[in-house]
Protein backbone atom coordinates (compact mmCIF):
# COMPACT_ATOMS: atom_id res chain seq x y z
CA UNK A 1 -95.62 13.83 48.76
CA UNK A 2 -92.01 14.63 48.27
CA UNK A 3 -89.83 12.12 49.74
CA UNK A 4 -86.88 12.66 52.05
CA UNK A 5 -87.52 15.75 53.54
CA UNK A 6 -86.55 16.78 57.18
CA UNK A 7 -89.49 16.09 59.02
CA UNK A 8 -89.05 19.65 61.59
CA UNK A 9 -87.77 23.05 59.97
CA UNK A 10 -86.07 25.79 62.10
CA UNK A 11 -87.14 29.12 60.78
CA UNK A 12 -84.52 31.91 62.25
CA UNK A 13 -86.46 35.49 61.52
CA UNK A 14 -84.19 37.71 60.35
CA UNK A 15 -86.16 41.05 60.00
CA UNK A 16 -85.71 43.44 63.23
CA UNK A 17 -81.90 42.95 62.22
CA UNK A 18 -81.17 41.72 58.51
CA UNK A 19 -84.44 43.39 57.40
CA UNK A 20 -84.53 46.49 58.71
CA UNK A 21 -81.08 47.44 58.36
CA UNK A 22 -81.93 48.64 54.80
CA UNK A 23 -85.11 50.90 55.88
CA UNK A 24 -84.85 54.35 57.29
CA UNK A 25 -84.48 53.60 60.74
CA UNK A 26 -87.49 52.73 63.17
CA UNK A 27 -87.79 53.62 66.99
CA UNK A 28 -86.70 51.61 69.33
CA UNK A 29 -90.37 51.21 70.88
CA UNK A 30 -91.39 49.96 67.75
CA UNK A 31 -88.42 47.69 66.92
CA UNK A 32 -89.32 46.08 70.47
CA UNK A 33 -92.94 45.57 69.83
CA UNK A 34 -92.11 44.30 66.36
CA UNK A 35 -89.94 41.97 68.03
CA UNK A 36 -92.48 40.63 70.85
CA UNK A 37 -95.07 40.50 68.53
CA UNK A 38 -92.45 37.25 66.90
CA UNK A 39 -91.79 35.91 70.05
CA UNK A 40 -95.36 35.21 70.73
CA UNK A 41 -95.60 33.12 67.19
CA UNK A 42 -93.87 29.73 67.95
CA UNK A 43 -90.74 31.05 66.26
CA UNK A 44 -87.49 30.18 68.63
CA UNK A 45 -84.54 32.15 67.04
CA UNK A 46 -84.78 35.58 66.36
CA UNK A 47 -81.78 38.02 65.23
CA UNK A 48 -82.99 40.97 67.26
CA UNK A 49 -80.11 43.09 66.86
CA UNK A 50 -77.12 44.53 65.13
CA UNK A 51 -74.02 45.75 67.40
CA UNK A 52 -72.23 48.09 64.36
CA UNK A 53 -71.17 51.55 64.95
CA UNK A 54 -74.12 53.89 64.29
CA UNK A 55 -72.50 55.86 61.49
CA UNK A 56 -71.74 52.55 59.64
CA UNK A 57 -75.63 51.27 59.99
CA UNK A 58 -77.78 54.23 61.16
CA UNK A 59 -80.76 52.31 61.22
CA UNK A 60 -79.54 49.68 64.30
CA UNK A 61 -78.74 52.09 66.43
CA UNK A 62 -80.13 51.89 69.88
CA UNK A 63 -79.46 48.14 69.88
CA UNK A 64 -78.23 48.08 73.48
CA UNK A 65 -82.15 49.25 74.18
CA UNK A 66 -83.56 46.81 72.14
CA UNK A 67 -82.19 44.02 73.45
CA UNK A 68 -83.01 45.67 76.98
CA UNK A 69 -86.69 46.18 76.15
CA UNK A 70 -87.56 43.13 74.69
CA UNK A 71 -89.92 40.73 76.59
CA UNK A 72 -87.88 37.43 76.38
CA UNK A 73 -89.99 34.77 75.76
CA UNK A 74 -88.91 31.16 77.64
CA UNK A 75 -87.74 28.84 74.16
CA UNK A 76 -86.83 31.94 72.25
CA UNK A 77 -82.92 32.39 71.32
CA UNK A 78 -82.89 36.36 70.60
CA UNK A 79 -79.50 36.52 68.76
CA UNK A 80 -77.26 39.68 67.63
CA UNK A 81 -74.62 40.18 64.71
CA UNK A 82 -71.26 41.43 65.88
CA UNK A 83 -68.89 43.13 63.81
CA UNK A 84 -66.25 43.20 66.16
CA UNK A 85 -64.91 42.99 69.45
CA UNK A 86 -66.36 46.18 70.95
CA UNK A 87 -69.66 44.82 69.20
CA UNK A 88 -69.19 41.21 70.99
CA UNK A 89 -68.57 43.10 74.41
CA UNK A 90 -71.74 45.24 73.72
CA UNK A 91 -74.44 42.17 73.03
CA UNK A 92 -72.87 40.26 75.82
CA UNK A 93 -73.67 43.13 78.25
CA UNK A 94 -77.11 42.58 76.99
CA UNK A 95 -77.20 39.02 77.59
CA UNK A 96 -77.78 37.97 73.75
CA UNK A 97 -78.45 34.16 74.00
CA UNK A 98 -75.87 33.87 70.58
CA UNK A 99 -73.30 35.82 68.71
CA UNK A 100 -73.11 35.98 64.95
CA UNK A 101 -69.70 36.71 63.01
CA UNK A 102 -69.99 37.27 59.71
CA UNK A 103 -67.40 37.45 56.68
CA UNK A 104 -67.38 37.63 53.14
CA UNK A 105 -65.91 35.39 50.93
CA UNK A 106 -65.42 37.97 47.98
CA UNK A 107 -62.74 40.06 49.77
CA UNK A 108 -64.61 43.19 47.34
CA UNK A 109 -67.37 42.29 49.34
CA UNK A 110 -65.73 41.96 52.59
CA UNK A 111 -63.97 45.02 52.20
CA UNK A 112 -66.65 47.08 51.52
CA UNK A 113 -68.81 45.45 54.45
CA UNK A 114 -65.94 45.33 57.45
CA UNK A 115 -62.79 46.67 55.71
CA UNK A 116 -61.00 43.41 55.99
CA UNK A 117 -59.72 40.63 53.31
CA UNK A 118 -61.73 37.10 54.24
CA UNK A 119 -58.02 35.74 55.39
CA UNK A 120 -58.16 38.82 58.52
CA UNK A 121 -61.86 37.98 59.04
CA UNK A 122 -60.85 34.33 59.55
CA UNK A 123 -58.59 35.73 62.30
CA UNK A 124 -61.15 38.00 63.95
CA UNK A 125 -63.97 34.72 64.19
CA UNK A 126 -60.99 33.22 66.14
CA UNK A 127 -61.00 36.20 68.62
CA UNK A 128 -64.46 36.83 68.91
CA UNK A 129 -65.12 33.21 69.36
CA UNK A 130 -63.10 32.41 72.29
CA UNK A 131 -64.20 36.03 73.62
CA UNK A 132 -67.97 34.43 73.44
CA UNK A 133 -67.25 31.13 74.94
CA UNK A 134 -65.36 32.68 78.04
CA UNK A 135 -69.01 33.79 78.85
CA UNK A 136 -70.72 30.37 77.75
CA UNK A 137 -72.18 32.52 74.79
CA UNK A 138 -72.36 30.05 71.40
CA UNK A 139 -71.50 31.56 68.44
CA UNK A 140 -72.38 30.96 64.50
CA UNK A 141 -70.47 32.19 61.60
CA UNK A 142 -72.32 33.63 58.65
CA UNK A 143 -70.20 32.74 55.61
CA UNK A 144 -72.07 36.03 53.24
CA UNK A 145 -71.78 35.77 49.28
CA UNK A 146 -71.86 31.97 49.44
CA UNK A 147 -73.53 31.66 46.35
CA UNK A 148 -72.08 34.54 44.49
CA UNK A 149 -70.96 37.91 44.59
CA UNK A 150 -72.03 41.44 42.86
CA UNK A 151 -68.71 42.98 42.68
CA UNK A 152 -66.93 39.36 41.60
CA UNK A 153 -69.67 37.39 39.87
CA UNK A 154 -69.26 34.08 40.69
CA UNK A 155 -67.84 32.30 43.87
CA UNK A 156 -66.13 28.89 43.63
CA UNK A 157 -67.88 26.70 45.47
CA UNK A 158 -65.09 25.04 46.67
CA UNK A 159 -63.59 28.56 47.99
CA UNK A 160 -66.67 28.73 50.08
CA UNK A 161 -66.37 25.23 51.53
CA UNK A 162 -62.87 26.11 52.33
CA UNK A 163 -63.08 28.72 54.06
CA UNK A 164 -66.07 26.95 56.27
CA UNK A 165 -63.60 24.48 57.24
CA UNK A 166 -61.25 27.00 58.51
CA UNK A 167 -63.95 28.82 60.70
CA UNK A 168 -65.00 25.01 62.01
CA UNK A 169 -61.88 23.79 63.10
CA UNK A 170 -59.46 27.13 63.51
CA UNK A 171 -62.16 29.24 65.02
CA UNK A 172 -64.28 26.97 66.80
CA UNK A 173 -67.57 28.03 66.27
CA UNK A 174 -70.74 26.32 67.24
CA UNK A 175 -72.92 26.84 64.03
CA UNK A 176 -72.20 27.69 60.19
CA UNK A 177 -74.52 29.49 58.14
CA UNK A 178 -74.46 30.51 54.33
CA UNK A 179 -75.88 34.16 53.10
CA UNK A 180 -77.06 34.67 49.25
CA UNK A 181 -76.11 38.16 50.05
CA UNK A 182 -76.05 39.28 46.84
CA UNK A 183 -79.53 37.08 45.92
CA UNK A 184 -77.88 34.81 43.21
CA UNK A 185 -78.56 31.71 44.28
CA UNK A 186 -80.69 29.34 41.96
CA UNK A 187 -81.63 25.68 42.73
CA UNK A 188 -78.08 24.44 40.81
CA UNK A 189 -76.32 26.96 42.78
CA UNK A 190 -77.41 25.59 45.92
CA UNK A 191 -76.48 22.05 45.31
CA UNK A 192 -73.30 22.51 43.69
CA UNK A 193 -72.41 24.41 47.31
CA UNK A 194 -73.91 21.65 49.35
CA UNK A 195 -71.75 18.95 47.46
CA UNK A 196 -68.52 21.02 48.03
CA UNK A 197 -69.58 21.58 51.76
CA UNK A 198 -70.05 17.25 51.98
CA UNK A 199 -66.81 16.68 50.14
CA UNK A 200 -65.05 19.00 52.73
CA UNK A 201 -66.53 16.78 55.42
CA UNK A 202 -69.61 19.25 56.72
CA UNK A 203 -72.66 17.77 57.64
CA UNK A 204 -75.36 20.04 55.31
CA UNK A 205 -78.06 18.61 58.08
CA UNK A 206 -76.70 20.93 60.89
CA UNK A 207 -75.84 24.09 58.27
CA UNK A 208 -77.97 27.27 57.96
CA UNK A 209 -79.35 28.44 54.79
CA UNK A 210 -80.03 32.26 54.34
CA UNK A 211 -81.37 33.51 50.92
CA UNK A 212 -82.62 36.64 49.17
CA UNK A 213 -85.66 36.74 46.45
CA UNK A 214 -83.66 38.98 44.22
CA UNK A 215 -84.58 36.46 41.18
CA UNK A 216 -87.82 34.81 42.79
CA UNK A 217 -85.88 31.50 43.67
CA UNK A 218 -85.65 31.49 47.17
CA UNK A 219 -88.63 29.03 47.96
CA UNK A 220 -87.24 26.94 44.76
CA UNK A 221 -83.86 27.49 46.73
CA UNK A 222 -84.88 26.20 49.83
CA UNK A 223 -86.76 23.34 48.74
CA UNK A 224 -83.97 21.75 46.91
CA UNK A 225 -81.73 22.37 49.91
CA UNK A 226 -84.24 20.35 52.37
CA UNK A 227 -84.51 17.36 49.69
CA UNK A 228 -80.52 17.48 50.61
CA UNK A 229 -81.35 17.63 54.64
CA UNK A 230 -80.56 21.06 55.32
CA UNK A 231 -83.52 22.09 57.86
CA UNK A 232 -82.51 25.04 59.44
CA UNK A 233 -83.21 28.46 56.72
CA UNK A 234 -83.19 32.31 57.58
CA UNK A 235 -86.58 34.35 56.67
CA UNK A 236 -87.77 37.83 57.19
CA UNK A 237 -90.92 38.66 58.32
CA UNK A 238 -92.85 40.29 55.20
CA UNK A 239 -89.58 39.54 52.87
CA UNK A 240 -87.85 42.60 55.05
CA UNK A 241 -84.08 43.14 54.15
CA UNK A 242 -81.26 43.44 51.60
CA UNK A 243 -77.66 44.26 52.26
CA UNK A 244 -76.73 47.95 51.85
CA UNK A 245 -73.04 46.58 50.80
CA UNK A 246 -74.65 44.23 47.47
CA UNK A 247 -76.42 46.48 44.86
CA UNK A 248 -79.52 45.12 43.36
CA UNK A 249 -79.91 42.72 46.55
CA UNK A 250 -83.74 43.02 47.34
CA UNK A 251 -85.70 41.45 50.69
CA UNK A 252 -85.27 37.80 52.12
CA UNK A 253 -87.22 35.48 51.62
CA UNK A 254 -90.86 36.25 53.44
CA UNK A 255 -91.14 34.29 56.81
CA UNK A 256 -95.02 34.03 56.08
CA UNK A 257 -94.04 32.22 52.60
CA UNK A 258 -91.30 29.68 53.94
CA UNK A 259 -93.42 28.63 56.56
CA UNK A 260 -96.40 27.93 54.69
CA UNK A 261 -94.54 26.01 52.01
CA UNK A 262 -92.57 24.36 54.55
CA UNK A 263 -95.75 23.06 56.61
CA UNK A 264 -97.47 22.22 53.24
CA UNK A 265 -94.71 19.91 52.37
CA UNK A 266 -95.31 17.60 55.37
CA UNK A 267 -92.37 19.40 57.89
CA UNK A 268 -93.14 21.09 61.01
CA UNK A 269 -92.02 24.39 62.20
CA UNK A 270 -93.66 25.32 65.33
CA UNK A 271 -95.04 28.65 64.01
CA UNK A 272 -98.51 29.96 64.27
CA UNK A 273 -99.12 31.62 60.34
CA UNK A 274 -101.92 33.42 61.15
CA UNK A 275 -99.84 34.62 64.33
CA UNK A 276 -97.18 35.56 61.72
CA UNK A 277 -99.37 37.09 59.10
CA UNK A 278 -100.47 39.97 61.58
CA UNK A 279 -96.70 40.43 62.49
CA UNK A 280 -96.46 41.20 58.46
CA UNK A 281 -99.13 43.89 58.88
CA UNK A 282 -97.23 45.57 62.03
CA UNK A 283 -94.31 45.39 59.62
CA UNK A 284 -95.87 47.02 57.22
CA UNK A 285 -97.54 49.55 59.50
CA UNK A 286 -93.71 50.36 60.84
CA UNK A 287 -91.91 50.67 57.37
CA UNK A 288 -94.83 52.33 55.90
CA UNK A 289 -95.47 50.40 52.26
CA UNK A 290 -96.82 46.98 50.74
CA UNK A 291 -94.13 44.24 51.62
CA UNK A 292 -93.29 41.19 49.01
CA UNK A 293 -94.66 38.63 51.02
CA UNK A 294 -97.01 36.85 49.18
CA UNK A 295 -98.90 35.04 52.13
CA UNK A 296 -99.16 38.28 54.07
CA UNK A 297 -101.32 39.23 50.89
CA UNK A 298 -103.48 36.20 50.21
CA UNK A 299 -103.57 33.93 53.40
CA UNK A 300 -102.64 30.23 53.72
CA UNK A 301 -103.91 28.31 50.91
CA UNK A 302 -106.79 26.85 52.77
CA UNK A 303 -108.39 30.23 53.78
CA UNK A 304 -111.82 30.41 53.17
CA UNK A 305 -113.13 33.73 52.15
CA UNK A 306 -116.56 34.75 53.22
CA UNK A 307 -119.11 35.23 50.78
């Protein structure tokens, strides 16, 4: 048994939001019922929506309904990504139980994503922030190209960290997270952020952790990161997603894949895999082709198969 590991893992899935931004877009009905099939699996954070203006994300639109329609589940945090403040006003109308701000820290990135440099987005996590609280809404800021960037290559480590301090103390938000949005993180990646975030005075053990299977690290990812405490990690049901701003960026990581490894490894996540497995198949059955996930294809590895 691998030593030091968190003994609990919080799996946040990602895909009615993060995943299916990149497919051609889905009916509402069927972005609800992909969304109360999770909330039935033990899962307690789901990003269920995506407040951006139509034209810039066609496939989110109708995210007022979503969040309308959805059968909230007691223990379930349903959360939606805000771009800005007409976004913050919108998911707060529809009672999201948290707010995400995101920025870039490659200002090509960042650009390209919300037309801002990283130094204006720092400004606008500020505004939103205080905008959220006023209702008693928490807030987390997604810190995107953590690990690196298409358009730049390489992002300093101690840039990132930087910048996460700023968004801590200036902006006052309740949660950081980390995106591989471009999907170059490897295992040495990964620590060489964690130590910068620790120097800086961050606690990895209350980050989150989102990564991409671009390269077929993210479990390797992931694993390192929880031998440094991190326990709280992004997944998409199937392996769902991509950012439509980060050529060559392919799916998350599969929620059916993290949580098996997870649970094999000794740490609990509260989430029924066979549960999850058939949410993979209405995934499927919604985007219309074979998703990555590995898990969805073979079943836990302590299936039996009938003879």
């Amino acid at each position: 048994m691998i030593a030091d590991l968190p003994k609990s893992v919080e799996i946040r899935e990602v895909g009615p939001r993060d995943g299916l931004q990149n497919e051609t877009t889905i009916p509402v009905a069927e972005r609800i019922a992909l969304i109360d099939a999770l909330s039935a699996t033990g899962l307690t954070a789901i990003e269920a929506a995506s407040f951006v203006h139509p034209k810039a994300i066609p496939p989110m639109a109708g995210s007022a309904e979503v969040m309308k329609g959805i059968t909230r589940v007691p223990g379930v945090r349903y959360r939606a990504l805000v771009p800005n403040e007409r976004g913050a006003l919108d998911a707060l109308e529809c009672d999201a139980d948290e707010l995400e701000v995101v920025m870039s820290i490659s200002e090509t990135h960042n650009r390209k994503n919300i037309n801002m440099t990283p130094d204006e987005s720092v400004q606008q996590i500020i505004e939103l922030t205080a905008l959220a609280h006023r209702e008693g809404t928490p807030v987390e800021a997604i810190l995107s190209t953590a690990f690196g960037c298409a358009y730049e290559g390489d992002i300093s480590p101690l840039k990132v960290a930087r910048y996460a301090r700023r968004v801590f103390d200036e902006g006052g938000v309740d949660g950081l997270s980390f995106g591989d949005t471009s999907g170059m993180a490897t295992p040495r990646v990964v620590i060489e952020l964690l130590d910068a975030l620790e120097e800086a005075g961050i606690d990895v053990s209350r980050i989150g952790l989102h990564f991409h299977n671009t390269r077929n690290t993210g479990l390797a990812n992931i694993l390192v990161a929880m031998q440094r405490g991190v326990s709280r990690f992004d997944a998409a049901i199937g392996g769902l997603g991509g950012c439509p701003y980060s050529p060559g960026a392919t799916g998350n990581v599969a929620t059916e894949d993290v949580v098996h490894m997870v649970e094999d490894l000794g740490a609990t996540t509260g989430i029924e895999l066979e549960s999850l497995i058939r949410c993979g198949q209405l995934a499927e059955e919604l985007v219309g082709r074979q998703l990555p996930a590995q898990v969805l294809r073979s079943g836990p590895r302590t299936r039996t198969v009938d003879a």
